[in-house]
C-alpha atoms as a PDB file:
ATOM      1  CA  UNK A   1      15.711  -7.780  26.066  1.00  0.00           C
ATOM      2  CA  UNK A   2      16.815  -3.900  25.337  1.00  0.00           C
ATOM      3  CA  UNK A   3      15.344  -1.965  22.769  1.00  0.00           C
ATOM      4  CA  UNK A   4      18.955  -2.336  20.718  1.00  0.00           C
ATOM      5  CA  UNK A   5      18.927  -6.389  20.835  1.00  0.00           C
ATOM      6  CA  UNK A   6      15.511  -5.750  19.655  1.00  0.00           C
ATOM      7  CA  UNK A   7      15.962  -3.920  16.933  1.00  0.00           C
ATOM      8  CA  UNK A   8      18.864  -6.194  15.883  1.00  0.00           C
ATOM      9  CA  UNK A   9      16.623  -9.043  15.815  1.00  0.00           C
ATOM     10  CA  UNK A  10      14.196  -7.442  13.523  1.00  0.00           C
ATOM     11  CA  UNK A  11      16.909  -6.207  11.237  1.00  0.00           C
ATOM     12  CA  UNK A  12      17.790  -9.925  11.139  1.00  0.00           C
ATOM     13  CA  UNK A  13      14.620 -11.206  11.017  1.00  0.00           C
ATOM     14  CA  UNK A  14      13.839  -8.625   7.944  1.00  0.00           C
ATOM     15  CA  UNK A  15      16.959  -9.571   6.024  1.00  0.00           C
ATOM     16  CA  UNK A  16      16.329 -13.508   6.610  1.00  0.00           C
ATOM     17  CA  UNK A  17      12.790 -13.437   5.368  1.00  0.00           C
ATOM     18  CA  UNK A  18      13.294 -10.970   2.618  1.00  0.00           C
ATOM     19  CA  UNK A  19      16.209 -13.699   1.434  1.00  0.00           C
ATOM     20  CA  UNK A  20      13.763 -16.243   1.821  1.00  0.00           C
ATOM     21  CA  UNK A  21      10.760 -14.838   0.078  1.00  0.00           C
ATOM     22  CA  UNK A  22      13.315 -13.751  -3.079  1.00  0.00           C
ATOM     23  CA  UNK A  23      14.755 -17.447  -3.448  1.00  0.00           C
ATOM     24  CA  UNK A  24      11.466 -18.703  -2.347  1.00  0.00           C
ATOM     25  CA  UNK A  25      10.197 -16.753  -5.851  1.00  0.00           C
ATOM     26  CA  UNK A  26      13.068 -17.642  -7.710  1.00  0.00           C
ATOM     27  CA  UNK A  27      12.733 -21.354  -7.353  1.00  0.00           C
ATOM     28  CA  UNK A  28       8.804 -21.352  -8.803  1.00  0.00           C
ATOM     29  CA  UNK A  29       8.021 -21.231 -11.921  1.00  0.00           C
ATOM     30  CA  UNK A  30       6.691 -18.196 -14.441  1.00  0.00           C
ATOM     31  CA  UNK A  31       3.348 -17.342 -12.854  1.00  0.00           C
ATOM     32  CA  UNK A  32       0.665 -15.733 -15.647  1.00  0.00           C
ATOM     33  CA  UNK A  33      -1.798 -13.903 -14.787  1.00  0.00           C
ATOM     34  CA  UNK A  34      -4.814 -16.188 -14.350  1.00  0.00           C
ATOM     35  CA  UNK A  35      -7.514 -14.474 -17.074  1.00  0.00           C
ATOM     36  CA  UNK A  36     -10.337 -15.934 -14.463  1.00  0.00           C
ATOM     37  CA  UNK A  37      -8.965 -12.986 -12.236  1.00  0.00           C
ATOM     38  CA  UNK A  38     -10.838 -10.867 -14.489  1.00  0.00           C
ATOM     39  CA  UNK A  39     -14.724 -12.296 -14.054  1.00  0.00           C
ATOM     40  CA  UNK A  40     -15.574 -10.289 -10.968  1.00  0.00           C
ATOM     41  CA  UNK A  41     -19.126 -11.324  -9.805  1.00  0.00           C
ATOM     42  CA  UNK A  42     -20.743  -7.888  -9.927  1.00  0.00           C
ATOM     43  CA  UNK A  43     -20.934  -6.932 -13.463  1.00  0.00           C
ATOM     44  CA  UNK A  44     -24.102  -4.885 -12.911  1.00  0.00           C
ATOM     45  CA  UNK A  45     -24.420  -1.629 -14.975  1.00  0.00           C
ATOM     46  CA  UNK A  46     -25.775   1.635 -13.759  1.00  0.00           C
ATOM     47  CA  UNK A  47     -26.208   3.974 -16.713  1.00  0.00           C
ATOM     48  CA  UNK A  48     -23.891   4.297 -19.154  1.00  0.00           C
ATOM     49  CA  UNK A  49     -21.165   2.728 -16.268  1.00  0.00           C
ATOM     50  CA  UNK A  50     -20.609  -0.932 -16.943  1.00  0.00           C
ATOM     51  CA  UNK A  51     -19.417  -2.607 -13.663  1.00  0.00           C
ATOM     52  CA  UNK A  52     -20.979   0.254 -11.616  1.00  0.00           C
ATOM     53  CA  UNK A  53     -20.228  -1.044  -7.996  1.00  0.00           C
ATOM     54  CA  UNK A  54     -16.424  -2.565  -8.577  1.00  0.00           C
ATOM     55  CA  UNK A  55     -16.247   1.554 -10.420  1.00  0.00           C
ATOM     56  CA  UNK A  56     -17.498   3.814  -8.340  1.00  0.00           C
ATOM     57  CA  UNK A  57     -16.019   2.112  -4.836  1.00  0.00           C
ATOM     58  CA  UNK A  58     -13.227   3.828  -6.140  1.00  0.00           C
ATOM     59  CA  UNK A  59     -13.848   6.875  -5.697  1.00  0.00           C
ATOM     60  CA  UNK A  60     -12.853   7.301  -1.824  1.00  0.00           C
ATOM     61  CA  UNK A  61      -9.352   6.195  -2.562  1.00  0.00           C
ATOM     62  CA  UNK A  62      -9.499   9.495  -4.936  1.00  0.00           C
ATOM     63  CA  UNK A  63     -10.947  11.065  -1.814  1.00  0.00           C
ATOM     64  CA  UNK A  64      -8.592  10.459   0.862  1.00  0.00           C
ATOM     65  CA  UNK A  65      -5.188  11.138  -1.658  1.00  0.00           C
ATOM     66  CA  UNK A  66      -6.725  14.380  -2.492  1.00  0.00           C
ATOM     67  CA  UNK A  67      -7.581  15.340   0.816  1.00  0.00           C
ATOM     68  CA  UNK A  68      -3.946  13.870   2.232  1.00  0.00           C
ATOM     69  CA  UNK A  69      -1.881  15.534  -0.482  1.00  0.00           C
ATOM     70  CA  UNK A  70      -3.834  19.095   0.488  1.00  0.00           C
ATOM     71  CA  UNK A  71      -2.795  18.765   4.005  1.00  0.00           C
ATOM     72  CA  UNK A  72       0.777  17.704   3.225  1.00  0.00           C
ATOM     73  CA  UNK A  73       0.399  21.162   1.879  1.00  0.00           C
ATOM     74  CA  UNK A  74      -0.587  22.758   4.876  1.00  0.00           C
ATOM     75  CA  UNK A  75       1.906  22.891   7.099  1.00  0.00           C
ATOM     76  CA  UNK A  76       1.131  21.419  11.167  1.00  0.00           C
ATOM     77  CA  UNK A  77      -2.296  19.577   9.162  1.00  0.00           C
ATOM     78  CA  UNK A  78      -0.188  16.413   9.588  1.00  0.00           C
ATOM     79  CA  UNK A  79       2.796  15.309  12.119  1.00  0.00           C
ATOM     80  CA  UNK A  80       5.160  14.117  10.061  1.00  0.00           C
ATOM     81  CA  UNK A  81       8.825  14.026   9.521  1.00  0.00           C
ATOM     82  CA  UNK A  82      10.342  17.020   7.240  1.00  0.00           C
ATOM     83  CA  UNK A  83      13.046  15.147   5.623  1.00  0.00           C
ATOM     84  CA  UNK A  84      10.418  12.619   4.698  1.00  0.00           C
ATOM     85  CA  UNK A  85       7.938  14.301   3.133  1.00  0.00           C
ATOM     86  CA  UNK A  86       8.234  13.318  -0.760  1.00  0.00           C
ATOM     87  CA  UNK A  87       7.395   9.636   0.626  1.00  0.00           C
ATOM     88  CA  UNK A  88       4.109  10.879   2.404  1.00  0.00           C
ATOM     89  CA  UNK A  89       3.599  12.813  -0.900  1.00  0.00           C
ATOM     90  CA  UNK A  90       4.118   9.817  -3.037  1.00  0.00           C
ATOM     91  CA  UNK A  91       1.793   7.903  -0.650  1.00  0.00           C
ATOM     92  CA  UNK A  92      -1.081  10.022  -1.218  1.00  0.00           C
ATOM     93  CA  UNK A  93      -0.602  10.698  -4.965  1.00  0.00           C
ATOM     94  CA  UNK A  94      -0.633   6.704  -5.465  1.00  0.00           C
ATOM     95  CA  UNK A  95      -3.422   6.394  -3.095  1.00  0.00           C
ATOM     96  CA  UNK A  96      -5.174   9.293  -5.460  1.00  0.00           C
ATOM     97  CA  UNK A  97      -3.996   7.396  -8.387  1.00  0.00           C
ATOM     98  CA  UNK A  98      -5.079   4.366  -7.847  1.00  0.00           C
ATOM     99  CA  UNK A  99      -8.491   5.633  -7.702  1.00  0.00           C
ATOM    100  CA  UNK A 100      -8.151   6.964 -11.269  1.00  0.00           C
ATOM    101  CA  UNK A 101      -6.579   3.551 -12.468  1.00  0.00           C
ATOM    102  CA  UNK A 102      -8.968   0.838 -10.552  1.00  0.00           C
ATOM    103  CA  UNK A 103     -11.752   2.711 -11.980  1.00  0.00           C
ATOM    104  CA  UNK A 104     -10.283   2.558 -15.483  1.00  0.00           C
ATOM    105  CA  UNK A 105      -9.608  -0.748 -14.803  1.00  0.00           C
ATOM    106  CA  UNK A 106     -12.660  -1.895 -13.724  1.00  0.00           C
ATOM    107  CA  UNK A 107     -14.630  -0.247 -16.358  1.00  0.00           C
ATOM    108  CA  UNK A 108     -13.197  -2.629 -18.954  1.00  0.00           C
ATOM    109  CA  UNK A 109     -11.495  -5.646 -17.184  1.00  0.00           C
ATOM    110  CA  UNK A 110      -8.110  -7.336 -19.205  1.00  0.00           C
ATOM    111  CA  UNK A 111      -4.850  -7.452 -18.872  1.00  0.00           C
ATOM    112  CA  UNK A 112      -3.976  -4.167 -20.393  1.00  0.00           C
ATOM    113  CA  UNK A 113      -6.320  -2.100 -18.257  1.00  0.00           C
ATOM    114  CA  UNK A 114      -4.999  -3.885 -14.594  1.00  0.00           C
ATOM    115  CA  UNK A 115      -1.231  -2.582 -15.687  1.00  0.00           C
ATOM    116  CA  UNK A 116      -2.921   1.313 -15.170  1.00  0.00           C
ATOM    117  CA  UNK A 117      -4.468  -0.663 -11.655  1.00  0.00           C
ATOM    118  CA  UNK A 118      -1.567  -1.960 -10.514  1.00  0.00           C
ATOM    119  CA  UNK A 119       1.038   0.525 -11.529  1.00  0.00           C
ATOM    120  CA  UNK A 120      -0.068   3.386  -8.864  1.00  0.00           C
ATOM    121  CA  UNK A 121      -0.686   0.506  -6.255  1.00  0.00           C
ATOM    122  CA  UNK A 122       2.915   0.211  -6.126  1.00  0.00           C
ATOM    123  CA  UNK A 123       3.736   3.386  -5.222  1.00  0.00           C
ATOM    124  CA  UNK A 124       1.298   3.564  -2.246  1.00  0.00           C
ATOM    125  CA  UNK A 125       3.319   0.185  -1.257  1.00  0.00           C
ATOM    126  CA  UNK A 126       6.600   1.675  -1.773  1.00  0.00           C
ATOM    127  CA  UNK A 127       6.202   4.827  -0.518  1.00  0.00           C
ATOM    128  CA  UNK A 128       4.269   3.459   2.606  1.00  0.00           C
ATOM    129  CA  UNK A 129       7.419   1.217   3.254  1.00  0.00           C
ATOM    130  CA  UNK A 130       9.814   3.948   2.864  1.00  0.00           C
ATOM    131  CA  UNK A 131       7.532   5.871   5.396  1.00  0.00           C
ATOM    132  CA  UNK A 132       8.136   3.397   7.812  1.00  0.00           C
ATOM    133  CA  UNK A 133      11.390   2.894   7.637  1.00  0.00           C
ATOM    134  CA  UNK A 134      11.891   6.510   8.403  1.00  0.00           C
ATOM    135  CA  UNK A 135       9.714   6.387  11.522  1.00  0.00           C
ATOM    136  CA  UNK A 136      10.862   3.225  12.619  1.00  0.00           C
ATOM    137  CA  UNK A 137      14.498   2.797  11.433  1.00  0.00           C
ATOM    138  CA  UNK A 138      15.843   5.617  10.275  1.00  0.00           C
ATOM    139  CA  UNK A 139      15.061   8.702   8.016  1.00  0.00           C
ATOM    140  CA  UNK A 140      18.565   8.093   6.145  1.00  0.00           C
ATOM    141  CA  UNK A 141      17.557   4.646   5.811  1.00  0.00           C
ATOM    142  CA  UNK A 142      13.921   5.639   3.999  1.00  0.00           C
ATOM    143  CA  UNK A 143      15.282   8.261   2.153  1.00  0.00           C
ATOM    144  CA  UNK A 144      18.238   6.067   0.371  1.00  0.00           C
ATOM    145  CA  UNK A 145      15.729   3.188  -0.382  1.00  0.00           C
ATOM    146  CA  UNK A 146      12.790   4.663  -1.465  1.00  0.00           C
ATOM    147  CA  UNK A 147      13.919   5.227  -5.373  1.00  0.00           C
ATOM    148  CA  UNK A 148      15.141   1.790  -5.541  1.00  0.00           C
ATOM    149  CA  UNK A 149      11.823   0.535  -4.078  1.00  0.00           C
ATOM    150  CA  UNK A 150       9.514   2.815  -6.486  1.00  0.00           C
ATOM    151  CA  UNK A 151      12.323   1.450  -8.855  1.00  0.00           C
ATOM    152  CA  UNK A 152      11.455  -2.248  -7.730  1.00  0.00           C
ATOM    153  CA  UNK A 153       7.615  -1.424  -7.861  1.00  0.00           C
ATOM    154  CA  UNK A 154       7.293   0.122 -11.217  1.00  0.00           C
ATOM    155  CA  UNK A 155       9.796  -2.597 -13.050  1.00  0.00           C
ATOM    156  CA  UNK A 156       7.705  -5.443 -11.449  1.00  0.00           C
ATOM    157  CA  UNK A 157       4.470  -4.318 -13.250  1.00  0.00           C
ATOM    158  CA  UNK A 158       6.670  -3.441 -15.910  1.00  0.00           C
ATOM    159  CA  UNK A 159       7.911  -6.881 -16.173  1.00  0.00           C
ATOM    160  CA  UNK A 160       4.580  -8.858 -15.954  1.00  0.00           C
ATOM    161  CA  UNK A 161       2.835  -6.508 -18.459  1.00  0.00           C
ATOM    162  CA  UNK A 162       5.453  -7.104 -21.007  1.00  0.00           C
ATOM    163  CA  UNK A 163       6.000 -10.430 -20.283  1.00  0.00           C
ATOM    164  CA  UNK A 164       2.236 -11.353 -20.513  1.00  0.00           C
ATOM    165  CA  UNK A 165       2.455  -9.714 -24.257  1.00  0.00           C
ATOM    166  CA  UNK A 166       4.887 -12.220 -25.252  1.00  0.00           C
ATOM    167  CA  UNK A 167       2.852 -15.253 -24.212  1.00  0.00           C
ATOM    168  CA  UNK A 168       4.776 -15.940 -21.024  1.00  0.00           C
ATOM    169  CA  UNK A 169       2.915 -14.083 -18.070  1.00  0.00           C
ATOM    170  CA  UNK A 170       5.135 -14.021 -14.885  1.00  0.00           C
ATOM    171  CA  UNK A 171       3.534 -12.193 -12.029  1.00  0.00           C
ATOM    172  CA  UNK A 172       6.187 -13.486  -9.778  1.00  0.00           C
ATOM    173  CA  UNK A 173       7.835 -10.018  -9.003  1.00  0.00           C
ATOM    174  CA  UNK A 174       4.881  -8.629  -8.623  1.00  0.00           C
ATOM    175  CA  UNK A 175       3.781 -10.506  -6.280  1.00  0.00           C
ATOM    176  CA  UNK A 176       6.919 -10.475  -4.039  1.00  0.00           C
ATOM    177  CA  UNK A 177       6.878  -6.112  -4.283  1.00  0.00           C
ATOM    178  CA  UNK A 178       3.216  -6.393  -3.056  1.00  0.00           C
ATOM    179  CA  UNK A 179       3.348  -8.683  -0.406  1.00  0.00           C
ATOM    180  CA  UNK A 180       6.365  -9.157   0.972  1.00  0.00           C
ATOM    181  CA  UNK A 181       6.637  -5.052   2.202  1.00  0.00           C
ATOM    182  CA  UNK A 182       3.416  -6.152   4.573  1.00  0.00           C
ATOM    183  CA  UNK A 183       6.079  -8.926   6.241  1.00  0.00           C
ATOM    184  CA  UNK A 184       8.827  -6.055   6.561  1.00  0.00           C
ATOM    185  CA  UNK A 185       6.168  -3.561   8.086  1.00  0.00           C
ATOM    186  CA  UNK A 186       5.024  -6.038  10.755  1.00  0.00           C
ATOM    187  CA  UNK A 187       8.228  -7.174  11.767  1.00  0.00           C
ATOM    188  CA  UNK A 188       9.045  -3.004  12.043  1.00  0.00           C
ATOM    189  CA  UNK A 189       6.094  -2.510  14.429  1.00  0.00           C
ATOM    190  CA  UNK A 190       6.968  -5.511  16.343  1.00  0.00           C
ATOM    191  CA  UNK A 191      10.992  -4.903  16.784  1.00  0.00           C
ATOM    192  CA  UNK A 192      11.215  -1.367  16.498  1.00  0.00           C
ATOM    193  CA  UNK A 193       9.963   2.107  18.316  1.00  0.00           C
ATOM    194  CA  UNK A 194       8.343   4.487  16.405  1.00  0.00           C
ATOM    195  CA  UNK A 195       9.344   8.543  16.795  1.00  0.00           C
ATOM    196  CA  UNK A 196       5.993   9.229  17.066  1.00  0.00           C
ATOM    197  CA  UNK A 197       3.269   8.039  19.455  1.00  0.00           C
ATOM    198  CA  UNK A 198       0.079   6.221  18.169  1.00  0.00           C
ATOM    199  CA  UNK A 199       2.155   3.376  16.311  1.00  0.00           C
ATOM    200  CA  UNK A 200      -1.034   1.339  16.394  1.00  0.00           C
ATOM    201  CA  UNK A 201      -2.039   3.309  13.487  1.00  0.00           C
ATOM    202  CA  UNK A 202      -0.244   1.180  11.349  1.00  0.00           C
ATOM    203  CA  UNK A 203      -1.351  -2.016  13.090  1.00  0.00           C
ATOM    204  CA  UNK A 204      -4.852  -0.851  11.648  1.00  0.00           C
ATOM    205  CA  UNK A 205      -4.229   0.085   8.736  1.00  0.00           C
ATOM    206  CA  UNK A 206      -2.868  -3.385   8.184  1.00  0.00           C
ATOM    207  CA  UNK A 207      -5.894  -4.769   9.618  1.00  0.00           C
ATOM    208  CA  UNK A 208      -7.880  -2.991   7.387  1.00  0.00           C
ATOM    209  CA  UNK A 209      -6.061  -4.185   4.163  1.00  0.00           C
ATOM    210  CA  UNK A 210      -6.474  -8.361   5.544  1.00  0.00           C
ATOM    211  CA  UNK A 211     -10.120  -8.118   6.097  1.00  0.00           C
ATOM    212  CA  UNK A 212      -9.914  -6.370   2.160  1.00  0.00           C
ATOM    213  CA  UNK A 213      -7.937  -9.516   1.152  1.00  0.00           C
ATOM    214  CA  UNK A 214     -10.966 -11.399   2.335  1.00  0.00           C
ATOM    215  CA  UNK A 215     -13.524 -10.120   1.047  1.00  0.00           C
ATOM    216  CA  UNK A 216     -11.708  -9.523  -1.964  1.00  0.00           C
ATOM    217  CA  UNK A 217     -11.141 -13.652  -2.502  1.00  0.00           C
ATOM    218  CA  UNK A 218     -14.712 -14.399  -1.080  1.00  0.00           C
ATOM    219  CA  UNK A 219     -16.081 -11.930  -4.405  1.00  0.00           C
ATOM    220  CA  UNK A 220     -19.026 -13.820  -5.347  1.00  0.00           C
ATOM    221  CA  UNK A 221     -19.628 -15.789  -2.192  1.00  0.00           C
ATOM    222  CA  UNK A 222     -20.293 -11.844  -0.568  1.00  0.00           C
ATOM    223  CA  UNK A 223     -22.253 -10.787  -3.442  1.00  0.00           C
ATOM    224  CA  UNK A 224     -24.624 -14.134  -3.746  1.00  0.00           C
ATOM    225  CA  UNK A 225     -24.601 -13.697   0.069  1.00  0.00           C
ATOM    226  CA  UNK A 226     -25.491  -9.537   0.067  1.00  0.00           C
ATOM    227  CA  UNK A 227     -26.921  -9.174  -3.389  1.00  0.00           C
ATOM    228  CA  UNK A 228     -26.219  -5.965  -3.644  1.00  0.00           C
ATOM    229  CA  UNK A 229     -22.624  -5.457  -3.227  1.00  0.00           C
ATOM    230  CA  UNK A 230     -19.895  -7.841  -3.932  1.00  0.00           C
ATOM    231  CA  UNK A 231     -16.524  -8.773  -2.296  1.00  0.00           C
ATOM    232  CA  UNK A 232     -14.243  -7.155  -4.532  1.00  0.00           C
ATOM    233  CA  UNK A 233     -15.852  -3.510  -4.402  1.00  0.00           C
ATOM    234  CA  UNK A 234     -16.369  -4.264  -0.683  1.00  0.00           C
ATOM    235  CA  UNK A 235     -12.248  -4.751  -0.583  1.00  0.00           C
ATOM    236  CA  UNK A 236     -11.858  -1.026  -2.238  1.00  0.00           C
ATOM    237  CA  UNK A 237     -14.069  -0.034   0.118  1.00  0.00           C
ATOM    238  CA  UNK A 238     -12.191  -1.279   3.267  1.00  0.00           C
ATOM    239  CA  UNK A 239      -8.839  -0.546   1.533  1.00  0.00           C
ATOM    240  CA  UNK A 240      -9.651   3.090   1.816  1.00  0.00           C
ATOM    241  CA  UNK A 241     -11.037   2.950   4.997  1.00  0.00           C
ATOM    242  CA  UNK A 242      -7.514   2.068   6.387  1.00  0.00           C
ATOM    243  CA  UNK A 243      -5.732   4.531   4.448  1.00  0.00           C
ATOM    244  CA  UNK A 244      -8.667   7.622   5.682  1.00  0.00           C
ATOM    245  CA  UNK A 245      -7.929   5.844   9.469  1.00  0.00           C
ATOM    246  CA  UNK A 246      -3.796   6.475   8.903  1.00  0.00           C
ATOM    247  CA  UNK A 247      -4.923  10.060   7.857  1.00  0.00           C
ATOM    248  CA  UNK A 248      -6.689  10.786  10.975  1.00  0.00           C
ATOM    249  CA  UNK A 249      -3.575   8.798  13.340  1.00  0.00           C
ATOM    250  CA  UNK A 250      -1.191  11.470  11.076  1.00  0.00           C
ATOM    251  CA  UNK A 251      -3.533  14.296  12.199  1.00  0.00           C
ATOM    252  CA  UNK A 252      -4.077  13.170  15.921  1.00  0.00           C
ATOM    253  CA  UNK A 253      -0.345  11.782  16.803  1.00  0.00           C
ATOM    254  CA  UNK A 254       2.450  13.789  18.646  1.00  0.00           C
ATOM    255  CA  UNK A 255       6.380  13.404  18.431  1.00  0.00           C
ATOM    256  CA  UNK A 256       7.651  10.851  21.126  1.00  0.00           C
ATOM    257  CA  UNK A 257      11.120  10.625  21.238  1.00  0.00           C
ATOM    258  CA  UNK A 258      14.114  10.070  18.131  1.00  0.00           C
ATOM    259  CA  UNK A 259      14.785   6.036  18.035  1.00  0.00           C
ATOM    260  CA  UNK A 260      17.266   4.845  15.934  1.00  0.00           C
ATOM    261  CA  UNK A 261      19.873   6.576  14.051  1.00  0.00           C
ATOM    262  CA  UNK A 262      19.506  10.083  11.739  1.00  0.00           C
ATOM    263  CA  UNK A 263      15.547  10.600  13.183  1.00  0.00           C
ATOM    264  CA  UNK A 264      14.351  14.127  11.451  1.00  0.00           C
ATOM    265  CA  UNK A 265      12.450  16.458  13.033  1.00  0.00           C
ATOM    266  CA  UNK A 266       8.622  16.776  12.979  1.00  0.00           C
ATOM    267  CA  UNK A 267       6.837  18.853  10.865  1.00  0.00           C
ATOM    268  CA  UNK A 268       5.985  21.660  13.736  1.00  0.00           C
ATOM    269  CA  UNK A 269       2.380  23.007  14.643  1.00  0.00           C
ATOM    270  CA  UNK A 270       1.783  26.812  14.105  1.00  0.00           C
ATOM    271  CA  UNK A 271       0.714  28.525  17.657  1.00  0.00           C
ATOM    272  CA  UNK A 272      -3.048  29.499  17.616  1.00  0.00           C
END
């Protein structure tokens, strides 16, 4: 099968399960937030820091924003595509953020502290989508969607926080913007040729965020197992480990060739 049939399929294949996941959410009923979520298993305190572990396994997403939002700023740190670049930005700003947030989070677990967790979490996930799109699909194609889908990510959170304050919690949206983008990614990397070379980057980072899925719904099992560190900070942890892994691909890659339609060019490397 040529690359073209193949990248029809996937267009397919991401519009049928995209469909299906949206009428799949539909049909189920108003989904609250379960207040259980919020009895992590570590709840050890280290000072003045309540929760020290699930708090300060934040700090490398903080880390690895930082550091990727100073060498967006540097131009030839990273290879990536010029008419992209507020995406990458965004990506490493929520990344950042989400440090800040989690922590603050964390520090005092409810409902009203996760919106400040979740709300920057969604613009890594959008902006990483929008990313790509543009490497995979098209830049045009990024570009255009990536204010509806920070649009999409921000109203989502929106919409459970408010919803929860009323006495009828629905974390249905929420759970379709952060899960269903890991479905369109794979189906990208599968169908689709990337502009630059080391695709497998991606490949790990999503690795990277499963094995945090684990460990993050095994929470006490991995701290009565450890006893020193529990699931859930162990899932921050790993989270970050991904995202510090896609730093290094975005340092290490080269351009490979323009697939699809309207690819930009590369951020260029200075001589020397």
């Amino acid at each position: 099968m040529n690359q073209l049939r193949l990248e029809k399929l996937g267009l397919a294949l991401i519009a049928t399960t995209a469909l299906t996941a949206l009428l799949g959410m539909l049909s189920l009923e108003p989904i609250p937030q379960d207040v259980r979520y919020h009895l992590f298993a570590d709840t050890g305190s280290v000072g003045a820091i309540p929760n020290f572990w699930n708090v300060a396994t934040n700090i490398p997403f903080t880390i690895v924003g930082l550091w990727g939002l100073i060498l967006m700023s540097r131009p030839g740190k990273l290879k990536v595509l010029d008419d992209a670049k507020i995406s990458y930005r965004l990506f490493f700003l929520g990344t950042l953020l989400v440090g800040f947030g989690s922590s603050y989070y964390h520090w005092s677990p409810d409902n009203h502290t996760l919106v400040w967790d979740r709300l920057p979490m969604t613009i890594a996930f959008m902006a990483l989508l929008s990313i790509i799109i543009s490497e995979f699909v098209s830049v045009r194609s990024g570009k255009l969607l990536l204010p509806p889908l920070l649009l999409a990510g921000v109203l989502s959170v929106v919409y459970w926080h408010f919803t929860e304050r009323s006495g009828a919690g629905d974390l249905r949206f929420y759970a379709l913007v952060q899960f269903y983008p890991m479905i369109a990614i794979a189906i990208m990397l599968i169908f689709f040729r990337s502009c630059f070379s080391m695709a497998e980057a991606y490949w790990w980072l999503l690795l990277f965020y499963v094995i945090a899925k684990v460990f993050e719904h095994f929470d006490a099992e991995v701290y009565h197992a450890i006893g020193i560190i529990s699931g859930h900070s162990l899932k921050h942890l790993f989270s970050a480990m991904g995202i510090y892994v896609l730093l290094m691909f975005y340092q290490a890659r080269d351009i490979n060739h323009p697939v699809g339609t309207a690819k930009s060019p590369v951020q260029t490397i200075p001589k020397g």
